[in-house]
PDB file of N, CA and C in Angstrom:
ATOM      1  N   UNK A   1      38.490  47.089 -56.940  1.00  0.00           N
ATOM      2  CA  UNK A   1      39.252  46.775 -55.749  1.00  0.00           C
ATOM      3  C   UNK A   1      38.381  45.950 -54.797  1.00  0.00           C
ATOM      4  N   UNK A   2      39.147  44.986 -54.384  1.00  0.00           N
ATOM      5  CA  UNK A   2      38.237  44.025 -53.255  1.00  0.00           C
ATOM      6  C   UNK A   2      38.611  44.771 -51.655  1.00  0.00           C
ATOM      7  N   UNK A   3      36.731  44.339 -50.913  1.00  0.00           N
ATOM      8  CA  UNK A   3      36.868  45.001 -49.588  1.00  0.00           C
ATOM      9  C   UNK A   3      37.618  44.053 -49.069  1.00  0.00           C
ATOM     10  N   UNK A   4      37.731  44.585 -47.551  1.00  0.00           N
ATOM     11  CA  UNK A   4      39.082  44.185 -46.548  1.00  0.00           C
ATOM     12  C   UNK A   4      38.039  43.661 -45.931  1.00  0.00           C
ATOM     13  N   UNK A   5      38.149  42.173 -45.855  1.00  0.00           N
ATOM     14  CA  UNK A   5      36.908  41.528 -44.222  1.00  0.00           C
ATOM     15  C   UNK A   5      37.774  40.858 -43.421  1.00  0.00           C
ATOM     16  N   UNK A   6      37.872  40.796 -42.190  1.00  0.00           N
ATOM     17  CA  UNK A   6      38.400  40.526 -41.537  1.00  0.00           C
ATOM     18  C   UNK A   6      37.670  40.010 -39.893  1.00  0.00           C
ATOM     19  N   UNK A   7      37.653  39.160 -39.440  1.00  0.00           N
ATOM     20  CA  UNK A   7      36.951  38.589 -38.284  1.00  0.00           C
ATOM     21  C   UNK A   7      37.555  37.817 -37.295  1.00  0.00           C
ATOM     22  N   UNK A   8      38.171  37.953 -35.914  1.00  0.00           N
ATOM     23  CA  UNK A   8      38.723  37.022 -35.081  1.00  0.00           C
ATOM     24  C   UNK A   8      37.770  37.429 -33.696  1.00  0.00           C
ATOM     25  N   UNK A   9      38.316  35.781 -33.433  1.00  0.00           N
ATOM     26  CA  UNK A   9      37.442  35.542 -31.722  1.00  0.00           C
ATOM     27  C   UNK A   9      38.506  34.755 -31.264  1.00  0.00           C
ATOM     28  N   UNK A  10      38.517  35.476 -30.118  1.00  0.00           N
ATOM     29  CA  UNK A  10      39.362  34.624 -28.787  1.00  0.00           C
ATOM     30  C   UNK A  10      38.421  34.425 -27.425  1.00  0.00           C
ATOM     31  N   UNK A  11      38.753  32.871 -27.433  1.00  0.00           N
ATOM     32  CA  UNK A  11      37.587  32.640 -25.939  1.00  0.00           C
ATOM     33  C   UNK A  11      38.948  31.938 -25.117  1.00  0.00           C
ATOM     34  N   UNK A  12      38.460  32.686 -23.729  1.00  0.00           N
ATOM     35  CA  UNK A  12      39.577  32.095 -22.354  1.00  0.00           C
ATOM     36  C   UNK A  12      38.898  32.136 -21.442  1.00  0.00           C
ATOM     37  N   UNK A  13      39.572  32.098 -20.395  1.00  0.00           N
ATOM     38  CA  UNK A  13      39.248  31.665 -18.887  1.00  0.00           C
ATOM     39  C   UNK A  13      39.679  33.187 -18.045  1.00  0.00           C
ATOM     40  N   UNK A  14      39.098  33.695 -17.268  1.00  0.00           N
ATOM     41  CA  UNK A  14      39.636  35.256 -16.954  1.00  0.00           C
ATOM     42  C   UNK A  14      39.961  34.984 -15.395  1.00  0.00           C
ATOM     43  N   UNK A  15      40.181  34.538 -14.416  1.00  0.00           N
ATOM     44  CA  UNK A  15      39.584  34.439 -12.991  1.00  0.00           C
ATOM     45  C   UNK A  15      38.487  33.366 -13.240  1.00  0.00           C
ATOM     46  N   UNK A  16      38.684  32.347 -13.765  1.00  0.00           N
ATOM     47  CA  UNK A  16      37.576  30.969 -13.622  1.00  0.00           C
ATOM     48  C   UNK A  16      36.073  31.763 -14.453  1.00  0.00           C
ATOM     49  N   UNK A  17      36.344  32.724 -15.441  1.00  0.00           N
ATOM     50  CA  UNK A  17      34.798  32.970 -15.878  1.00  0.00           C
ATOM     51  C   UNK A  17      35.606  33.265 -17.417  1.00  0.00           C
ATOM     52  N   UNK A  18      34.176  32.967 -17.941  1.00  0.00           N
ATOM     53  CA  UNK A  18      34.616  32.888 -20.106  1.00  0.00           C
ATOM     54  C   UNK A  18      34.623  34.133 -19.907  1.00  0.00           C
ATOM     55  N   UNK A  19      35.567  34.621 -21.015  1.00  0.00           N
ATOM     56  CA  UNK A  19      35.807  36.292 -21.688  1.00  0.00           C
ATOM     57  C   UNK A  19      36.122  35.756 -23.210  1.00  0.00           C
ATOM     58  N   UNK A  20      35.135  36.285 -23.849  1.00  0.00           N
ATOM     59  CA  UNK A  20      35.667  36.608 -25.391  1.00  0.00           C
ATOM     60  C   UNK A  20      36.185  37.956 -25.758  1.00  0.00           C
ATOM     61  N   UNK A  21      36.692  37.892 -26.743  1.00  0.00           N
ATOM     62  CA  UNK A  21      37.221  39.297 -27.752  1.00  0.00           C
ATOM     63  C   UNK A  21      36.775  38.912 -28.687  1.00  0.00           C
ATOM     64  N   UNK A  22      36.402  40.214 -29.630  1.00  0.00           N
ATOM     65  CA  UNK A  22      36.202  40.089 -31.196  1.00  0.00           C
ATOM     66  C   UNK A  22      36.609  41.140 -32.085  1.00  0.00           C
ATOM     67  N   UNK A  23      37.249  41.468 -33.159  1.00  0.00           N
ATOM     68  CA  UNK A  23      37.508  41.765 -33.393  1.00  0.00           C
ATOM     69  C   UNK A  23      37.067  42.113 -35.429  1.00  0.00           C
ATOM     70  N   UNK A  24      36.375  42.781 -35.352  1.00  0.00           N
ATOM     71  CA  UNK A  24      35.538  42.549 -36.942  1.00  0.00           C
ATOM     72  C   UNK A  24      35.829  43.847 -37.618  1.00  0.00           C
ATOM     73  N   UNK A  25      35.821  43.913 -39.273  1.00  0.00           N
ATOM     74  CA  UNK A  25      35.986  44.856 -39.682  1.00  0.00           C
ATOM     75  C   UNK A  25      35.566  44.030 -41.538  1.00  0.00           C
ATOM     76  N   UNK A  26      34.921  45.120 -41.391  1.00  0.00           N
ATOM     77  CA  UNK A  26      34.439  45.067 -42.851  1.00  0.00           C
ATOM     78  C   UNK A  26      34.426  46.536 -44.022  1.00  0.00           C
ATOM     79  N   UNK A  27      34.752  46.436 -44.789  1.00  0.00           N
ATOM     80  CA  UNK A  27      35.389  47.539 -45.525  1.00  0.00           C
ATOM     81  C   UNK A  27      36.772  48.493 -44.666  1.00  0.00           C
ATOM     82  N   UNK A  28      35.694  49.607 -44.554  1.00  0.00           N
ATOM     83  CA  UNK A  28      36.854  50.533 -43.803  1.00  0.00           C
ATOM     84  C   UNK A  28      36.535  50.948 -42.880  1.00  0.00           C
ATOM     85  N   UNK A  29      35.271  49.925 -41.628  1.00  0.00           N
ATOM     86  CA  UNK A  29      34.737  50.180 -40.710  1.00  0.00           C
ATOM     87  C   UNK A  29      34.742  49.111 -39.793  1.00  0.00           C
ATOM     88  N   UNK A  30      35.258  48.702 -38.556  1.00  0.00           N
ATOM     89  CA  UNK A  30      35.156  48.080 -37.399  1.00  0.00           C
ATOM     90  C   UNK A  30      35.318  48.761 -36.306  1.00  0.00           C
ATOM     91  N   UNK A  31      34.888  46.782 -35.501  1.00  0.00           N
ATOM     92  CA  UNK A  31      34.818  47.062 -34.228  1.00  0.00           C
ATOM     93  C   UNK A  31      34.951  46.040 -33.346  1.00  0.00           C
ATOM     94  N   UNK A  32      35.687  46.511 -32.161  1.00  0.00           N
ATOM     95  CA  UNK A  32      36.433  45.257 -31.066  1.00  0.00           C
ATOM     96  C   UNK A  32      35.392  45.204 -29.825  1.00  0.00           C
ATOM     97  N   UNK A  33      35.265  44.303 -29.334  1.00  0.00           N
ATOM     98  CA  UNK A  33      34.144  43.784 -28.247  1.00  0.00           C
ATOM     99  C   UNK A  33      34.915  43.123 -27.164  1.00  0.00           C
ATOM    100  N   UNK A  34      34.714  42.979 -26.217  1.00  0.00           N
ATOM    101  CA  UNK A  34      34.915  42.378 -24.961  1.00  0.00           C
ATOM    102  C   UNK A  34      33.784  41.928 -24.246  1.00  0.00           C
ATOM    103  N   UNK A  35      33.373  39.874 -24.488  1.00  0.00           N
ATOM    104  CA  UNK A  35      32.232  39.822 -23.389  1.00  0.00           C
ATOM    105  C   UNK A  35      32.458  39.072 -22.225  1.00  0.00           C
ATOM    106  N   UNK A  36      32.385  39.544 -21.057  1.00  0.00           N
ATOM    107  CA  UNK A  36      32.314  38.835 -20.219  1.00  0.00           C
ATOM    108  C   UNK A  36      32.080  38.199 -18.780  1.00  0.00           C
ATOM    109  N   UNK A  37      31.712  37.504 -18.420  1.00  0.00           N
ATOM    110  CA  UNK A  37      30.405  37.253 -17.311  1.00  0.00           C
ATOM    111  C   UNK A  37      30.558  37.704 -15.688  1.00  0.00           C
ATOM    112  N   UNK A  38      29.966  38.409 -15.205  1.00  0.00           N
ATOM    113  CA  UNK A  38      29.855  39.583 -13.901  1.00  0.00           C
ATOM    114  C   UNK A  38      28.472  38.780 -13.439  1.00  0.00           C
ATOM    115  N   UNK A  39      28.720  38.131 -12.487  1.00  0.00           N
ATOM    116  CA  UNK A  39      27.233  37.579 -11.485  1.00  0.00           C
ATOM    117  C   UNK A  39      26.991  36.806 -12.643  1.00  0.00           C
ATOM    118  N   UNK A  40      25.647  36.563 -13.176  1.00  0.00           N
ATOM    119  CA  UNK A  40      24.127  35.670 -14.006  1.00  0.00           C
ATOM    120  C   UNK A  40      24.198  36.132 -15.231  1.00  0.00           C
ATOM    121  N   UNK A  41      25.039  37.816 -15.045  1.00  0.00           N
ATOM    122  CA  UNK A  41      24.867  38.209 -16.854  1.00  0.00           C
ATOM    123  C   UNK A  41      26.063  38.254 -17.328  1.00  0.00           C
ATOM    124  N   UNK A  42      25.981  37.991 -18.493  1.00  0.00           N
ATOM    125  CA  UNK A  42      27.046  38.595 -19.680  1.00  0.00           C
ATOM    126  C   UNK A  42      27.358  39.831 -19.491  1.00  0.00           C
ATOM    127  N   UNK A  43      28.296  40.639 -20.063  1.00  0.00           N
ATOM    128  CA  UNK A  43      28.607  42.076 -20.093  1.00  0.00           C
ATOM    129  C   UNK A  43      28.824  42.102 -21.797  1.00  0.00           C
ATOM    130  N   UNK A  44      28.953  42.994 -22.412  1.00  0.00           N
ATOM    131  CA  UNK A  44      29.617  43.365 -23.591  1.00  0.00           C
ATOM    132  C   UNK A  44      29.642  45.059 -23.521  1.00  0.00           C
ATOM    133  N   UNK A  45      31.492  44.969 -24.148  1.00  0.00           N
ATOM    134  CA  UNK A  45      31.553  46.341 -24.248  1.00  0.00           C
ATOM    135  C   UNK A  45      32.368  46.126 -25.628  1.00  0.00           C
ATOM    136  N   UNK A  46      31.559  47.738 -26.180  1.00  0.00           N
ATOM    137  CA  UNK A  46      31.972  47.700 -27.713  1.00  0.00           C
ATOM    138  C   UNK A  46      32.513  48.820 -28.091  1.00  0.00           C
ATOM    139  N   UNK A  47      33.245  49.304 -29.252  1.00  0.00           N
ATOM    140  CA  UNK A  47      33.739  50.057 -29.245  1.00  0.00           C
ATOM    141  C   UNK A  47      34.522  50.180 -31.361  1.00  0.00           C
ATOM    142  N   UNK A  48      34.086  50.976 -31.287  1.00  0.00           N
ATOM    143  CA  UNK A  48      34.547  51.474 -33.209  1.00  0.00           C
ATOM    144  C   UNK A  48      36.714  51.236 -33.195  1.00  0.00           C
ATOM    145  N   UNK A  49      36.753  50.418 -34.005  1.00  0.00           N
ATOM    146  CA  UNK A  49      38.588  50.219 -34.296  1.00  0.00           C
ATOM    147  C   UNK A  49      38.801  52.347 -35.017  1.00  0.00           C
ATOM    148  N   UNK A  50      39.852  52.466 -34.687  1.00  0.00           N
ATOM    149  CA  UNK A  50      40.410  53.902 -35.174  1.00  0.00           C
ATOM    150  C   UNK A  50      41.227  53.322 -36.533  1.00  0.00           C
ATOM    151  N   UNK A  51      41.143  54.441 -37.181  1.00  0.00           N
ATOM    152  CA  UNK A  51      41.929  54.439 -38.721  1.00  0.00           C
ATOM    153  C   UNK A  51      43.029  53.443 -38.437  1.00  0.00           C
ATOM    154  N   UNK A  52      43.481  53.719 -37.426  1.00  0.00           N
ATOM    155  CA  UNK A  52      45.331  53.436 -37.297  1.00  0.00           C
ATOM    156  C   UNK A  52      45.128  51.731 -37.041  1.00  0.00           C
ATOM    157  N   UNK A  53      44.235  51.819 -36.187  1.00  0.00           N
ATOM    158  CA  UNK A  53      44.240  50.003 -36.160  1.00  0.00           C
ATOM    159  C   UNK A  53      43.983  49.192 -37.068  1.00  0.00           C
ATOM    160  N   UNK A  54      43.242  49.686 -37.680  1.00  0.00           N
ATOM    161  CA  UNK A  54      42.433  49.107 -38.882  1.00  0.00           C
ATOM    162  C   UNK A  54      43.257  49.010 -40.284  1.00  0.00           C
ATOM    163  N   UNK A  55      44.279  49.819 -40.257  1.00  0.00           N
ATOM    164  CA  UNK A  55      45.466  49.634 -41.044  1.00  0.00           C
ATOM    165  C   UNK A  55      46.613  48.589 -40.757  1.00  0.00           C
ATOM    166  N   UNK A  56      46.670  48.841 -39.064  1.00  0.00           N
ATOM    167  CA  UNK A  56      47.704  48.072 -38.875  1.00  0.00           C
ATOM    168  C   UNK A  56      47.277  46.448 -38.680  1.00  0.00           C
ATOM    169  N   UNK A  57      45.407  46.219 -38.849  1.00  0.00           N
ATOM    170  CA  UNK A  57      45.849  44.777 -38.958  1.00  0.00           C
ATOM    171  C   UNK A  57      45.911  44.015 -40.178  1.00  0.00           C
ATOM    172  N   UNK A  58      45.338  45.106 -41.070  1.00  0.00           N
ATOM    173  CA  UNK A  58      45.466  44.712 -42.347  1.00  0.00           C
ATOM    174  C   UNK A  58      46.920  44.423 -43.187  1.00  0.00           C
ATOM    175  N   UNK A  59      48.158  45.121 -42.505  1.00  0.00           N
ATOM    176  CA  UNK A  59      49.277  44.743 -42.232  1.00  0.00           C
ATOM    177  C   UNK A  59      49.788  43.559 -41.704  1.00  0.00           C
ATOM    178  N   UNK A  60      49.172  43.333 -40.648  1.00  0.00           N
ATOM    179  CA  UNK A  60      49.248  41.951 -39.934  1.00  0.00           C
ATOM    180  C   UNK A  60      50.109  42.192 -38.715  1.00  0.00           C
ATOM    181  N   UNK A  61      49.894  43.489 -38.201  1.00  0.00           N
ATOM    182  CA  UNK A  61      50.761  43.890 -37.051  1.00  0.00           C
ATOM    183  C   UNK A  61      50.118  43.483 -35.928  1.00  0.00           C
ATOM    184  N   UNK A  62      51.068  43.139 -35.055  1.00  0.00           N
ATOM    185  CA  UNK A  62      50.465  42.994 -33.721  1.00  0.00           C
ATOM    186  C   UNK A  62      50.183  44.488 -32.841  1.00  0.00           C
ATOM    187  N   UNK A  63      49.068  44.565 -31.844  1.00  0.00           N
ATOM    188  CA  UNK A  63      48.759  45.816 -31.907  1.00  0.00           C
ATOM    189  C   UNK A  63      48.693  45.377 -30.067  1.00  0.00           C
ATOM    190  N   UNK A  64      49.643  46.091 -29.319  1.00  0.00           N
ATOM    191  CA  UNK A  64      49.764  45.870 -28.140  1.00  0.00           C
ATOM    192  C   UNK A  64      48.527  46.707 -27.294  1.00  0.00           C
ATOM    193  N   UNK A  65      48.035  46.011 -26.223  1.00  0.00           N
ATOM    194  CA  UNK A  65      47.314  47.136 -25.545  1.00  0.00           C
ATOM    195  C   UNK A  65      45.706  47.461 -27.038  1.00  0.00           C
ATOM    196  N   UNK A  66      45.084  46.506 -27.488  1.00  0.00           N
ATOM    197  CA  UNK A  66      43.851  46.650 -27.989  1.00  0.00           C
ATOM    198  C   UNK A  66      43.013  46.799 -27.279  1.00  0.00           C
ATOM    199  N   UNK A  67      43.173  46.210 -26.531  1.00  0.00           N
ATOM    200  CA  UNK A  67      41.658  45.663 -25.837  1.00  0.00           C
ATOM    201  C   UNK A  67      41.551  46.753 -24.453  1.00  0.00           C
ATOM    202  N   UNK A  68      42.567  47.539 -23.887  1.00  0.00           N
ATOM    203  CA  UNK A  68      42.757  48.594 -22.668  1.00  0.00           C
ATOM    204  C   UNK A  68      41.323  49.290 -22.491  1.00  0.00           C
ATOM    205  N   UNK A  69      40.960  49.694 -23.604  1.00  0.00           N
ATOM    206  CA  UNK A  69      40.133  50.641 -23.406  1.00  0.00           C
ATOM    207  C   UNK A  69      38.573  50.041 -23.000  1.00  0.00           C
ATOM    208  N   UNK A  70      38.265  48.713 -23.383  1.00  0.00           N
ATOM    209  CA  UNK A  70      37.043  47.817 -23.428  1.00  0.00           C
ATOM    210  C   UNK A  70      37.210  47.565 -21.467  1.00  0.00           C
TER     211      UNK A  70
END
C-alpha cells in the first residue's frame, strides 16, 4: 500500500502583514501551521491534524474552521 503525502501553502495579506498556512501530512501523521508577522518577528503556531482531519482531506473535503485553533 502507498503512503498518503500531502502538502499545501497559502500565502495572503492579513491587515497589510504576510500570513501563511500549511498544511502537511505524511503517512498517518500531520500538521497545520499558521505564520505570521507581530512587530520585527515572525510568529508560528503549530499544531498535530486529528484522525478526523486527516481523513477528511484525504477525501478531499473541505474542512471549515481549520485553522480556529492556531
Amino acid at each position: 500500500m502507498k503512503k498518503f503525502h500531502y502538502h499545501s501553502v497559502e500565502k495572503r495579506t492579513h491587515n497589510g502583514k504576510p500570513m501563511t498556512r500549511k498544511v502537511i501530512i505524511k503517512g498517518n501523521k500531520g500538521h497545520k501551521s499558521v505564520t505570521y508577522k507581530k512587530g520585527s518577528k515572525n510568529r508560528t503556531i503549530k499544531r498535530l491534524l486529528k484522525y478526523d482531519e486527516i481523513e477528511s482531506i484525504k477525501r478531499k473535503k473541505f474542512i471549515r474552521g481549520l485553522f480556529d485553533d492556531c
